[in-house]
N, C-alpha and C. Protein backbone atom coordinates (compact mmCIF):
# COMPACT_ATOMS: atom_id res chain seq x y z
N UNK A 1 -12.20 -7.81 -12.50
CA UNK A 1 -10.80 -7.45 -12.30
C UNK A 1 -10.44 -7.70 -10.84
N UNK A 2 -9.46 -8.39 -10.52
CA UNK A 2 -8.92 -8.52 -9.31
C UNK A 2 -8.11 -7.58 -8.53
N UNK A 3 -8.24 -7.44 -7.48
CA UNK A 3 -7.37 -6.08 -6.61
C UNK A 3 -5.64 -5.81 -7.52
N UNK A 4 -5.10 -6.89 -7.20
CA UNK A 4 -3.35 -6.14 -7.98
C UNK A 4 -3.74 -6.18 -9.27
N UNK A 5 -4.78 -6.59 -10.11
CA UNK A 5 -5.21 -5.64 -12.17
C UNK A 5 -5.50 -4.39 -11.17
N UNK A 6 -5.89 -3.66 -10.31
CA UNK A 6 -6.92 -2.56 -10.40
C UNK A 6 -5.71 -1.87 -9.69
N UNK A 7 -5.09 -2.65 -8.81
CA UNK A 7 -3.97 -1.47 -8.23
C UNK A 7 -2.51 -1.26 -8.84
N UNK A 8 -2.49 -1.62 -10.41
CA UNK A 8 -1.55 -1.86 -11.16
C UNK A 8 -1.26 0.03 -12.20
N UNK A 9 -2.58 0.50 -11.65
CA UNK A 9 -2.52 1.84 -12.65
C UNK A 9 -2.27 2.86 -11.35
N UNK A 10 -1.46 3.59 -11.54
CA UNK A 10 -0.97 4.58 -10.65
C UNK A 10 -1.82 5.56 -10.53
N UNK A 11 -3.14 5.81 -11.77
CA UNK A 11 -4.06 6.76 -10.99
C UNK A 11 -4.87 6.35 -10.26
N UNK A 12 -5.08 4.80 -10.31
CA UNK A 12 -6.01 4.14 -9.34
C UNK A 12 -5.40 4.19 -7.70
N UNK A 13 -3.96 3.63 -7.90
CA UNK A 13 -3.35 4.08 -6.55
C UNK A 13 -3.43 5.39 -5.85
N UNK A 14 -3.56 6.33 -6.42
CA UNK A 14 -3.44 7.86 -6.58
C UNK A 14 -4.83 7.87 -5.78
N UNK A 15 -5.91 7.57 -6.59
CA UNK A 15 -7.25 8.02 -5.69
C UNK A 15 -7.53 6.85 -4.52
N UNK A 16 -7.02 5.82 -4.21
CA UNK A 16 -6.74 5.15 -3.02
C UNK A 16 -6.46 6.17 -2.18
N UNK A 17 -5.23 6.35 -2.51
CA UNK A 17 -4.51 7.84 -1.86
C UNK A 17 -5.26 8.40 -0.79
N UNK A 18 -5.88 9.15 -2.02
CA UNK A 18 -6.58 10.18 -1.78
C UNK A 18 -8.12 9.64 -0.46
N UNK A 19 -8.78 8.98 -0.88
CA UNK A 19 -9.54 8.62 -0.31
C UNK A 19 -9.33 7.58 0.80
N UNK A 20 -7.52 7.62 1.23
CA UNK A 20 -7.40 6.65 2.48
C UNK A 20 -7.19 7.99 3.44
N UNK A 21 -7.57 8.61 3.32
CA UNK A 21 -7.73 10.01 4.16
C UNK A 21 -9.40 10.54 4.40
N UNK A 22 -10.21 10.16 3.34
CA UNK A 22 -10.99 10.89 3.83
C UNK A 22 -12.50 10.79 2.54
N UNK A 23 -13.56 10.10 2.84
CA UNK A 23 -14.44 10.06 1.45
C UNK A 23 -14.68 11.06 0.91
N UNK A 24 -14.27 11.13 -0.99
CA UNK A 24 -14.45 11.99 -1.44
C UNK A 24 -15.92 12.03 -2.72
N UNK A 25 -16.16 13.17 -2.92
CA UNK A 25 -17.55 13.08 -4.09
C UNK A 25 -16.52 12.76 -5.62
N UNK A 26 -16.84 12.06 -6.45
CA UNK A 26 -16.52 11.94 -7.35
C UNK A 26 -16.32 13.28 -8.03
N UNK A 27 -16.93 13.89 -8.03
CA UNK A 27 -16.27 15.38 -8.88
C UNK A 27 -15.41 15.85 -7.93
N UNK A 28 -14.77 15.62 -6.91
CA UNK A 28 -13.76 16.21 -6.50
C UNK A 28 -12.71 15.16 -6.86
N UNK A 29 -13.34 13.94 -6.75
CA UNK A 29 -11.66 13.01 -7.31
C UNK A 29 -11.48 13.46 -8.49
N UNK A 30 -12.60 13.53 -9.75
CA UNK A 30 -11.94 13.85 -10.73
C UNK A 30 -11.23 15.33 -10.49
N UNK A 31 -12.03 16.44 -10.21
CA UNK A 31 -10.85 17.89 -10.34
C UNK A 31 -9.24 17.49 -9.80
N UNK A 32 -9.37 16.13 -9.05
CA UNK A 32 -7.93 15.76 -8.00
C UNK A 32 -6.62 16.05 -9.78
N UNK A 33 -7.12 15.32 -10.97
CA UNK A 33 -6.79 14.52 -11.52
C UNK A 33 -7.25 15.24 -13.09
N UNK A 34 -6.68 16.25 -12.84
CA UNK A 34 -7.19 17.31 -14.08
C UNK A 34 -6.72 17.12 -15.75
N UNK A 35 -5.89 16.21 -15.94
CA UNK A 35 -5.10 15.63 -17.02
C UNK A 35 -6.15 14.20 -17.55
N UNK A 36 -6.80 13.97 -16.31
CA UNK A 36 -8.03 12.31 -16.76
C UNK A 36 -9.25 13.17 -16.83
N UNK A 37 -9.80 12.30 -18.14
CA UNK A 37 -11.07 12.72 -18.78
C UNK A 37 -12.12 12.67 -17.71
N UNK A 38 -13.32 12.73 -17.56
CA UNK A 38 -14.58 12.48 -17.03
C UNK A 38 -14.92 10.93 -17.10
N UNK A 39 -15.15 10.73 -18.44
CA UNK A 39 -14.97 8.96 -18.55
C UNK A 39 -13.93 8.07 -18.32
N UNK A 40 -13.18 8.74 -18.45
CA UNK A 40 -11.84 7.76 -17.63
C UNK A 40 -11.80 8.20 -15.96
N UNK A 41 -11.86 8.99 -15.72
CA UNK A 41 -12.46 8.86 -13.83
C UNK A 41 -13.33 7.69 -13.92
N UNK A 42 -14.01 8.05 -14.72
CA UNK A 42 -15.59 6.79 -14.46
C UNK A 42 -15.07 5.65 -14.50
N UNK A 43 -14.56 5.07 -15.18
CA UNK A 43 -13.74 3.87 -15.56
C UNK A 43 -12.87 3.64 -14.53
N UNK A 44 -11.98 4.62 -14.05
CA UNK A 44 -11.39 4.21 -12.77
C UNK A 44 -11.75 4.20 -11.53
N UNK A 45 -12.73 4.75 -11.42
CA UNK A 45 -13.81 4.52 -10.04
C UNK A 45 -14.47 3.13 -9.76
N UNK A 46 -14.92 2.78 -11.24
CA UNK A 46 -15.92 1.54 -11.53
C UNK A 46 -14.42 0.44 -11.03
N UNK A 47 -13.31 0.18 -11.65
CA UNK A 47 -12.80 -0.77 -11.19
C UNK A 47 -12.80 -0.86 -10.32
N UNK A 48 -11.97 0.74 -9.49
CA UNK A 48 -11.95 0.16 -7.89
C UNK A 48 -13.25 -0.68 -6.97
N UNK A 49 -14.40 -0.01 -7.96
CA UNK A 49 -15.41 -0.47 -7.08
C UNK A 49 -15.71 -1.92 -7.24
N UNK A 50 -15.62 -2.27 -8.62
CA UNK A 50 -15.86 -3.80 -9.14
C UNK A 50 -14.39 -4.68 -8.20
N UNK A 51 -13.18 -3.95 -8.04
CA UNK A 51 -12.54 -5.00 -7.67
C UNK A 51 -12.97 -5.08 -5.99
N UNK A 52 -13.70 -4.17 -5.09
CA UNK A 52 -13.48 -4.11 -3.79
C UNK A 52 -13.23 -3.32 -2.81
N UNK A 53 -12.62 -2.78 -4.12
CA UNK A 53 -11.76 -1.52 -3.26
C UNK A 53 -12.27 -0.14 -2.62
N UNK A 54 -13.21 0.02 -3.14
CA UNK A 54 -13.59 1.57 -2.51
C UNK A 54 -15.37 0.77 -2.69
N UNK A 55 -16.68 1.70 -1.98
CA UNK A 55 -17.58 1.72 -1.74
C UNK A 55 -18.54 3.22 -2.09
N UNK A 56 -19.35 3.23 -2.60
CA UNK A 56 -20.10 4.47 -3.35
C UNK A 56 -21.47 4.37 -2.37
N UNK A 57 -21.44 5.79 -1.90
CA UNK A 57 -22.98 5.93 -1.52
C UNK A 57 -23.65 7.67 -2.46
N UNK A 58 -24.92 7.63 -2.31
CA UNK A 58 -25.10 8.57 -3.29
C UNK A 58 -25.55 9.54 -2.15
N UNK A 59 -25.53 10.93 -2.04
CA UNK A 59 -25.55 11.58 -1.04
C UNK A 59 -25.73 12.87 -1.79
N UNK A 60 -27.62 13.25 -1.60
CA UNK A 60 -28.19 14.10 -2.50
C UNK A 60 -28.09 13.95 -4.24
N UNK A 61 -26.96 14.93 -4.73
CA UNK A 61 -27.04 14.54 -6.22
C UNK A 61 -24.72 13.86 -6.51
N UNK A 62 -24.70 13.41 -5.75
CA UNK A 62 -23.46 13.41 -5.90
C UNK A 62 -23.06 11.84 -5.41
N UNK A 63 -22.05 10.95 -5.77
CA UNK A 63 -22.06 10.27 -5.54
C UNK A 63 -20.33 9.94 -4.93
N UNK A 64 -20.49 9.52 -3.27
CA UNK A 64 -19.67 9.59 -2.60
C UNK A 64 -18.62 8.50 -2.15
N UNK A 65 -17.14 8.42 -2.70
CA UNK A 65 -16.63 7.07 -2.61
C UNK A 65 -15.57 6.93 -1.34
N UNK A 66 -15.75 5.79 -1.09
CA UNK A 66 -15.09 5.63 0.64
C UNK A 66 -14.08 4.34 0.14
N UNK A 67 -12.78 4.07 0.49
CA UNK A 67 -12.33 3.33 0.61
C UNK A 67 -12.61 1.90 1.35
N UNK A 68 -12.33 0.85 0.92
CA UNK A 68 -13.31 -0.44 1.87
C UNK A 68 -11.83 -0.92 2.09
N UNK A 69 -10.98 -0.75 3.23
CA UNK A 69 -10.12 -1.44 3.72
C UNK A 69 -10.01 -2.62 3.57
N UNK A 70 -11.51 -3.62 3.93
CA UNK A 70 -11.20 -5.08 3.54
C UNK A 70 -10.85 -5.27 2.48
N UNK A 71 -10.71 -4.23 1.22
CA UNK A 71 -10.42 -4.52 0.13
C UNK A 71 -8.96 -5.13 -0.07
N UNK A 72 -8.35 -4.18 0.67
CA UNK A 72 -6.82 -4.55 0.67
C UNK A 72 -6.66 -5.83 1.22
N UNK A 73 -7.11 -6.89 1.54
CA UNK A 73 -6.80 -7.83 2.23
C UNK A 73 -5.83 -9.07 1.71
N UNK A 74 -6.59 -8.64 0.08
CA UNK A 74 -5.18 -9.75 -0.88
C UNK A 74 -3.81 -9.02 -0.57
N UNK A 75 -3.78 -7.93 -0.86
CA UNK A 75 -2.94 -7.50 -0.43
C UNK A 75 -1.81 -7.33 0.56
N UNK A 76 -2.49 -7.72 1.63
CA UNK A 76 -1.66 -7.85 2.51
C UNK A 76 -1.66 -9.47 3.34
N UNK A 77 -2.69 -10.16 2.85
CA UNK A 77 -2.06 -11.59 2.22
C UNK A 77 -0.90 -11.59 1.88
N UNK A 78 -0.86 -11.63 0.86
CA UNK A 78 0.14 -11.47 -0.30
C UNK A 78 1.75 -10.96 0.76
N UNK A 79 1.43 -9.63 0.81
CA UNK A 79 2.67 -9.35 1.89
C UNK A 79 3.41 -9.76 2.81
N UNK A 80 2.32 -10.36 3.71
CA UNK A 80 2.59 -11.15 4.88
C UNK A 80 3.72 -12.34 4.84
N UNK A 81 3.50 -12.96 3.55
CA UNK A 81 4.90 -14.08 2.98
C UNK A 81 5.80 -13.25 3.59
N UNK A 82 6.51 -12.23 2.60
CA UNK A 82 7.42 -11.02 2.79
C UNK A 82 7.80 -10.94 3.97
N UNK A 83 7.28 -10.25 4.87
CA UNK A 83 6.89 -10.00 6.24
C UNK A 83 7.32 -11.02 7.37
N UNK A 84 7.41 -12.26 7.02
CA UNK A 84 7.34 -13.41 7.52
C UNK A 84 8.64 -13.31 7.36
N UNK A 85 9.76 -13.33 5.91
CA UNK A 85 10.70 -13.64 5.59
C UNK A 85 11.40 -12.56 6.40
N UNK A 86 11.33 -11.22 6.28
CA UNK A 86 12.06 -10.21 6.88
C UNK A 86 12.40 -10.27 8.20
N UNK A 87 11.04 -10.81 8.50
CA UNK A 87 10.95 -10.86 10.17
C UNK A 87 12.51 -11.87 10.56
N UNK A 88 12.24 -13.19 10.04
CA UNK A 88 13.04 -14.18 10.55
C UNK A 88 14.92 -13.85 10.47
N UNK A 89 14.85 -12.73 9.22
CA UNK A 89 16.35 -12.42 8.52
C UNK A 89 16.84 -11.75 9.79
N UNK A 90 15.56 -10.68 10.21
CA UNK A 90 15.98 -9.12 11.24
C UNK A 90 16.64 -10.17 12.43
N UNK A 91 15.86 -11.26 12.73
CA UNK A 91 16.23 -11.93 14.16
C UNK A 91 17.26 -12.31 14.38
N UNK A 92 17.27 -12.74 13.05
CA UNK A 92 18.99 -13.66 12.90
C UNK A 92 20.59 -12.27 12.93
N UNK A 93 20.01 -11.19 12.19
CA UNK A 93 20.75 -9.82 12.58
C UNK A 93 20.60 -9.72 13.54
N UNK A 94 19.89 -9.62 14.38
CA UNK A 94 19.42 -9.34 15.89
C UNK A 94 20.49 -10.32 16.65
N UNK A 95 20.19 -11.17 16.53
CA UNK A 95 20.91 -12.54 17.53
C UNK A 95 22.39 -12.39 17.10
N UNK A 96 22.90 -11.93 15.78
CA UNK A 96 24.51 -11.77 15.20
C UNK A 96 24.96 -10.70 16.15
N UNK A 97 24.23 -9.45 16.10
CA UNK A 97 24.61 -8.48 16.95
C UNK A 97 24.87 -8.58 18.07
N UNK A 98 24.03 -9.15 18.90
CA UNK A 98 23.79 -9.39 20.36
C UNK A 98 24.89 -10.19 20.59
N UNK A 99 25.47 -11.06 19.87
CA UNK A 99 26.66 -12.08 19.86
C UNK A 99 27.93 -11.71 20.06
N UNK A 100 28.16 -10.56 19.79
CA UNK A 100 29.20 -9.56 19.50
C UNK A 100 30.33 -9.98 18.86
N UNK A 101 29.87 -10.83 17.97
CA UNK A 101 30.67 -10.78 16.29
C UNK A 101 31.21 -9.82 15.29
N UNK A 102 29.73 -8.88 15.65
CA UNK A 102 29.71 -8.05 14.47
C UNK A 102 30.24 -6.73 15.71
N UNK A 103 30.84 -6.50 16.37
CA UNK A 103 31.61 -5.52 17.71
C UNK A 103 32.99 -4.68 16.72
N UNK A 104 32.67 -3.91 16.30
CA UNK A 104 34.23 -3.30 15.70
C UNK A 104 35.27 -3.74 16.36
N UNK A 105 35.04 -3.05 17.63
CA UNK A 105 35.96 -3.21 18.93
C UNK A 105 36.64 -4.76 19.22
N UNK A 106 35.99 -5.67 18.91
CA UNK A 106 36.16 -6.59 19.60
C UNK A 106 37.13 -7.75 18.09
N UNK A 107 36.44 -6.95 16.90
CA UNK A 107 37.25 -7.00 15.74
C UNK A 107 38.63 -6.42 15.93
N UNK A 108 38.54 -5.38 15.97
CA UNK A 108 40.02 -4.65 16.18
C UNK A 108 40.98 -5.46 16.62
N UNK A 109 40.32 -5.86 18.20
CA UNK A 109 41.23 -6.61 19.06
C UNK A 109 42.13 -7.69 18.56
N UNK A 110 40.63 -8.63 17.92
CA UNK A 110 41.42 -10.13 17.42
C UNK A 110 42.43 -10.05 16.62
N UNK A 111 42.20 -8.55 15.69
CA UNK A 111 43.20 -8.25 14.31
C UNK A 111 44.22 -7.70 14.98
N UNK A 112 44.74 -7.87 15.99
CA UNK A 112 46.14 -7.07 17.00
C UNK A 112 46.64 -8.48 17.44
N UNK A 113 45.59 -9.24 17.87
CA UNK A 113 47.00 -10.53 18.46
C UNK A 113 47.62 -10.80 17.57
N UNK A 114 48.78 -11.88 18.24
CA UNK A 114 50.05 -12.13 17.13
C UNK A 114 49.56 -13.70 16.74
């Protein structure tokens, strides 16, 4: 499964969430998430882990999942297009403003000559 299949289920986003704060033991993600079964935690742990996204170490009898930032990286691939586009729109607002086109004041004025 690839990162956007795995970040397409909102409880998967949900324990992202959760664990972009802070590694949690799997029995605490599941209590997070009291409405998802035991095997469906499992199932949603395993993707994140199969797609990248989070990292498991076992720590005594419990097994502890950490978010892997590089995971997100399609991700913000992906964004960066976006990002790129916004950027260039804001400048061109930027440069309209600075122009003083967009000036109420200076609107007003022109709409008063004869």
């Amino acid at each position: 499964m690839d990162t956007f299949e795995a970040l397409s289920d909102p409880t998967r986003r949900q324990v992202l969430d959760l664990l972009s704060r802070q590694p949690r033991a799997a029995g605490e993600l599941g209590r997070a998430f009291p409405s998802t079964s035991q095997p469906g935690m499992s199932r949603h742990l395993r993707i994140l882990r199969e797609a990248g996204l989070v990292h498991v170490r076992k720590q005594d009898r419990h097994r502890v999942y950490a978010l892997r930032w590089e995971g997100l990286a399609p991700v913000d691939a992906w964004l960066s297009k976006y990002r790129n586009f916004w950027e260039a729109e804001l400048d061109s607002l930027e440069a309209f403003l600075d122009s003083g086109k967009a000036d109420p004041k200076s609107r007003q004025a022109r709409s008063r000559r004869p």
